[in-house]
N, C-alpha and C. Protein backbone atom coordinates (compact mmCIF):
# COMPACT_ATOMS: atom_id res chain seq x y z
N UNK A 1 137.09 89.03 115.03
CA UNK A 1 137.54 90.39 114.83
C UNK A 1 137.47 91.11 116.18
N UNK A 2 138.69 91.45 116.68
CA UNK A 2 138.85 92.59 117.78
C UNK A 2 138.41 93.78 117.39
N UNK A 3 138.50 95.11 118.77
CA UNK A 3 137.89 96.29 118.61
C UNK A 3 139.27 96.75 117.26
N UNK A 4 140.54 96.37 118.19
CA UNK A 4 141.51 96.95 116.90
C UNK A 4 141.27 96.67 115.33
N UNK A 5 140.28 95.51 115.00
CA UNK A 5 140.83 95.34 113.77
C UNK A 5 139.56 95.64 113.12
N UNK A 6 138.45 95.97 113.79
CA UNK A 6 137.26 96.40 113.52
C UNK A 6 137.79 98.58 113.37
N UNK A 7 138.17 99.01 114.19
CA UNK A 7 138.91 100.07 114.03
C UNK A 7 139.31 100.28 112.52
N UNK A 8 140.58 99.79 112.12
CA UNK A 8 141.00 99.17 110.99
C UNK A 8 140.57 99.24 109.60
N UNK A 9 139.45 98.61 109.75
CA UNK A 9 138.87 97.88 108.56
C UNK A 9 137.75 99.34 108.25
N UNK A 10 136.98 99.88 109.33
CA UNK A 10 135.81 100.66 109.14
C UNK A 10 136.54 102.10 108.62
N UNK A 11 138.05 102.38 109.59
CA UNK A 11 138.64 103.33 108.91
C UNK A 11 139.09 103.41 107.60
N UNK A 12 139.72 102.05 106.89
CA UNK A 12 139.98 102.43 105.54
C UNK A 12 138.55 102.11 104.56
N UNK A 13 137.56 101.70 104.70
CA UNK A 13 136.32 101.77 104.45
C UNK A 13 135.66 102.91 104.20
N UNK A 14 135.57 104.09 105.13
CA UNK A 14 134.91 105.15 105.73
C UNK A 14 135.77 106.04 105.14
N UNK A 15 137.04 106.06 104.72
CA UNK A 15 138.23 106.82 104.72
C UNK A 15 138.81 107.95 105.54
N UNK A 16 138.41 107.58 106.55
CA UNK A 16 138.91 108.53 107.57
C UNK A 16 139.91 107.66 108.54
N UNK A 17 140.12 108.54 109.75
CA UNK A 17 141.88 108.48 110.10
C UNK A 17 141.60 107.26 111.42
N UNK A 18 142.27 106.27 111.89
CA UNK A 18 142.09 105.35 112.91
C UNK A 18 141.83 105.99 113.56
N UNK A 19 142.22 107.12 114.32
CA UNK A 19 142.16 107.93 115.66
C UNK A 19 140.80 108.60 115.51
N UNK A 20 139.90 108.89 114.33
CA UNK A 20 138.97 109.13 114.28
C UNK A 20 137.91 108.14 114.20
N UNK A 21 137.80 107.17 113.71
CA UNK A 21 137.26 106.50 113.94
C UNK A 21 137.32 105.03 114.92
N UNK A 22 138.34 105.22 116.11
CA UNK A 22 138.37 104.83 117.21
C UNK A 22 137.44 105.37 118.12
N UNK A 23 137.47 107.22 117.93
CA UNK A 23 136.83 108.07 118.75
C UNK A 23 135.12 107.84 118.55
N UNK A 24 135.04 107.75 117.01
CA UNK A 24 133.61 107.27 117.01
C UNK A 24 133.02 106.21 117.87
N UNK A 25 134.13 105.00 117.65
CA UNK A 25 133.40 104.02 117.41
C UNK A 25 132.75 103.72 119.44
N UNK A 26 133.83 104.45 120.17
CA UNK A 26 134.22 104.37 121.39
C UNK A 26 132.50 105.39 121.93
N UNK A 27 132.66 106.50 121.29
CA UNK A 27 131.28 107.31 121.65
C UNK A 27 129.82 106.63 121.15
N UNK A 28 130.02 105.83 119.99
CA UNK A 28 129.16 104.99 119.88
C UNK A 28 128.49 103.98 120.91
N UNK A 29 129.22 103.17 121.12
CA UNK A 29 129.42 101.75 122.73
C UNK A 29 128.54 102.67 123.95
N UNK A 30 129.53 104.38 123.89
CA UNK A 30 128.94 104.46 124.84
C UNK A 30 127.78 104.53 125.25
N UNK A 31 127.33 105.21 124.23
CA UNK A 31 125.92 105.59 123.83
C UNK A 31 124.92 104.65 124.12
N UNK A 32 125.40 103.67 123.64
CA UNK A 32 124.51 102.39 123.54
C UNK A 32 124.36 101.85 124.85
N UNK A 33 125.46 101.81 125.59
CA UNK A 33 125.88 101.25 126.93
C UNK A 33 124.89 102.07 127.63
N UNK A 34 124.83 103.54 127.79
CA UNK A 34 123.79 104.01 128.06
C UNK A 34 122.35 103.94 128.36
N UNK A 35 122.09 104.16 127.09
CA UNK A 35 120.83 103.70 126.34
C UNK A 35 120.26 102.42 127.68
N UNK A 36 120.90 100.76 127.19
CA UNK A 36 120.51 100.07 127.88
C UNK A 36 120.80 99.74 129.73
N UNK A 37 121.58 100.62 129.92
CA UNK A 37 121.84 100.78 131.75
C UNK A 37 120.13 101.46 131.78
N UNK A 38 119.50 102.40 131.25
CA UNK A 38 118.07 103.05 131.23
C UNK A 38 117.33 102.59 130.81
N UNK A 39 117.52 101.43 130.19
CA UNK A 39 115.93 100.49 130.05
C UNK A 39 115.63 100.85 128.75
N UNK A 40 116.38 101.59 128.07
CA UNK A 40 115.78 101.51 126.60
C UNK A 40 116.77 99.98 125.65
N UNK A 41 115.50 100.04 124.26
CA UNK A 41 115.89 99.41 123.27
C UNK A 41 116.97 99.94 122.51
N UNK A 42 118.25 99.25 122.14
CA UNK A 42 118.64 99.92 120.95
C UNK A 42 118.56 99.35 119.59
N UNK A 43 117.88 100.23 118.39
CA UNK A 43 117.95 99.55 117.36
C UNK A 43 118.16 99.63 116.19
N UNK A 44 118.92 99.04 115.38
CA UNK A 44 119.89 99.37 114.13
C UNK A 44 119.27 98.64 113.07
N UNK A 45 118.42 100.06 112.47
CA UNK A 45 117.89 98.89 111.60
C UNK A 45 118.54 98.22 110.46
N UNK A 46 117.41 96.72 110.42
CA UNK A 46 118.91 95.93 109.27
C UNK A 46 119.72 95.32 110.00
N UNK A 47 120.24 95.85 110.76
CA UNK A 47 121.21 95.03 111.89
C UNK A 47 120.89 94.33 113.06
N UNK A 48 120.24 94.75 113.92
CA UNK A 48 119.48 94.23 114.79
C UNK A 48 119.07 95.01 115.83
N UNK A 49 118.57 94.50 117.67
CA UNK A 49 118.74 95.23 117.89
C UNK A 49 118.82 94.66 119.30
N UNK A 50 119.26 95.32 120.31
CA UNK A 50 119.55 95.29 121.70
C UNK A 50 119.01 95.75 122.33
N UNK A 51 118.63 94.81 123.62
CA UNK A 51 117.90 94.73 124.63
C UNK A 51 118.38 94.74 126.24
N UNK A 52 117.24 95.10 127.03
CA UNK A 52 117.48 94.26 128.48
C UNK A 52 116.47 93.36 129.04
N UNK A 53 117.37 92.05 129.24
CA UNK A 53 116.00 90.78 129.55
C UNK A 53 116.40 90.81 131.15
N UNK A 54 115.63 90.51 131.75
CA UNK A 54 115.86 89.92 133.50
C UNK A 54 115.33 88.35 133.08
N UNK A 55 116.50 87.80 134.37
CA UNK A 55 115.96 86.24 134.25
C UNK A 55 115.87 86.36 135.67
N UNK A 56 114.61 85.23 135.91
CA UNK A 56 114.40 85.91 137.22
C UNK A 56 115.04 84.65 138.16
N UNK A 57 114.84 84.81 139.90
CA UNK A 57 115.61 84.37 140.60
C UNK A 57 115.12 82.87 140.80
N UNK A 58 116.06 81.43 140.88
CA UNK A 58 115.33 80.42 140.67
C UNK A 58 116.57 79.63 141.43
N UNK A 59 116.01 78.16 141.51
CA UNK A 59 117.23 77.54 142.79
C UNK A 59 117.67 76.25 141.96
N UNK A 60 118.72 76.80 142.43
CA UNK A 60 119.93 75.56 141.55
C UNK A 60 119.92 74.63 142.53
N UNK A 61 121.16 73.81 141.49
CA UNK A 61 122.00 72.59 142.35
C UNK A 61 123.59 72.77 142.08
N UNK A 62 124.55 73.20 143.24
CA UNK A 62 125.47 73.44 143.43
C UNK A 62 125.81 71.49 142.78
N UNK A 63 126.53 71.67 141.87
CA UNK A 63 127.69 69.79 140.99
C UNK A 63 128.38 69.72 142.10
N UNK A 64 129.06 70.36 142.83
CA UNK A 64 130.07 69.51 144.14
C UNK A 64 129.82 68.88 144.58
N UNK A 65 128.34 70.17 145.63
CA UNK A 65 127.78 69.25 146.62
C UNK A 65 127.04 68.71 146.69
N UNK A 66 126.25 68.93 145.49
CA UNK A 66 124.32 68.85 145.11
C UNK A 66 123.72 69.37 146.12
N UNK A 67 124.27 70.44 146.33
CA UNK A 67 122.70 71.23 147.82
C UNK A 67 122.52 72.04 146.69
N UNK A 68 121.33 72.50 147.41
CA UNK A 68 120.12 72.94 146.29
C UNK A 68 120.70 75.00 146.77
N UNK A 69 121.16 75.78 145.90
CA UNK A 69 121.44 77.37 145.98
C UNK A 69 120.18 77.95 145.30
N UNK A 70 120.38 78.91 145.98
CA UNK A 70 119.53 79.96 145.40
C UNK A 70 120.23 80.75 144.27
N UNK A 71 119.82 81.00 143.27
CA UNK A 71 120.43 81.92 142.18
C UNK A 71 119.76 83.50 141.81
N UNK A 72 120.28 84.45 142.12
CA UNK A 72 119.56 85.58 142.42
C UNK A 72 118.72 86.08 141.06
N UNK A 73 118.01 87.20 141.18
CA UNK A 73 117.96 87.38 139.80
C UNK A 73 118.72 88.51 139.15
N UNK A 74 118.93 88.24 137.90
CA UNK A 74 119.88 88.98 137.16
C UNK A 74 119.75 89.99 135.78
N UNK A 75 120.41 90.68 135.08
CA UNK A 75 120.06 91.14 134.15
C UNK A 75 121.18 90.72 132.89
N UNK A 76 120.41 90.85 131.64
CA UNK A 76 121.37 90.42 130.41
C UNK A 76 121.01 91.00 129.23
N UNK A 77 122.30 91.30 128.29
CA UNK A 77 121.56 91.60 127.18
C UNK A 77 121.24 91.02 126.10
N UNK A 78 120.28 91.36 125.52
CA UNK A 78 119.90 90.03 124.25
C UNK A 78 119.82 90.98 122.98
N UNK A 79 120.85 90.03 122.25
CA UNK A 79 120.42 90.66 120.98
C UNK A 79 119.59 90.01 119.56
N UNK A 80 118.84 90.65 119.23
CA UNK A 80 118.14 90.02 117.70
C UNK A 80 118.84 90.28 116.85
N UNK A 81 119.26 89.62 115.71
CA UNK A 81 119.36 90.11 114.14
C UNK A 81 118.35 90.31 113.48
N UNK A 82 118.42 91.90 112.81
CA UNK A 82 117.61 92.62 111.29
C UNK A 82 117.64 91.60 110.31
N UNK A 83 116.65 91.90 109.69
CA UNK A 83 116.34 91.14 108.35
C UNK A 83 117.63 90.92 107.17
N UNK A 84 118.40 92.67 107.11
CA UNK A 84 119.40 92.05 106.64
C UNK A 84 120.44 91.24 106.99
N UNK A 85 120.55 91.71 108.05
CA UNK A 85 121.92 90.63 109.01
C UNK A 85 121.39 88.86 108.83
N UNK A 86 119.83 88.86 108.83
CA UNK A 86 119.57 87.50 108.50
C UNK A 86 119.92 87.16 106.89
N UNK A 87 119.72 87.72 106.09
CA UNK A 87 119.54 87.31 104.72
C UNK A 87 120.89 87.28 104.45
N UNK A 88 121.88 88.09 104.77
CA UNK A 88 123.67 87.92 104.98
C UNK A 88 124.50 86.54 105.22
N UNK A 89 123.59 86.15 106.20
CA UNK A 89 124.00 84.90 107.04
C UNK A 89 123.61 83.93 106.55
C-alpha cells in the first residue's frame, strides 16, 4: 500500500474528504519526523512505536577489493510492534 492508497482507504473509512485527510496524514509524518530528528520516542499505542538507534562506527571489508574500510557511525530508525499489531499478525 502506497501513501495514495493509504490516503484512500482512511478517507472513505474516516468519512472525510481525500484532501483532508491527505492534509492530516502529511501533518502527522511530520510530526513524527520531528519528534525523532530530537531524540524523542514516538508511540502509538497498540501499534507500536518508533525510535532512534545509532550503530556505531566499525571496519568493513570493501567485496571488490577486500581492503578493510572504515564504516562511519550512523543513525536509524527502529520500529517495535504493540501488542495489538502483534496479536493481528
Amino acid at each position: 500500500m502506497n501513501k495514495a492508497e493509504l490516503i484512500e482507504k482512511t478517507a472513505a473509512a474516516a468519512g472525510m474528504s481525500k484532501k483532508d485527510t491527505g492534509a492530516l496524514l502529511t501533518a502527522l509524518l511530520d510530526e513524527m519526523t520531528a519528534a525523532l530528528v530530537a531524540g524523542e520516542k514516538v508511540q502509538l499505542v497498540g501499534f507500536g512505536s518508533f525510535e532512534v538507534k545509532t550503530k556505531a562506527a566499525r571496519t568493513g571489508i570493501n567485496p571488490a577489493t577486500l581492503q578493510e574500510i572504515e564504516i562511519p557511525e550512523s543513525k536509524t530508525v527502529a520500529f517495535k510492534a504493540g501488542k495489538f499489531l502483534k496479536e493481528k499478525l
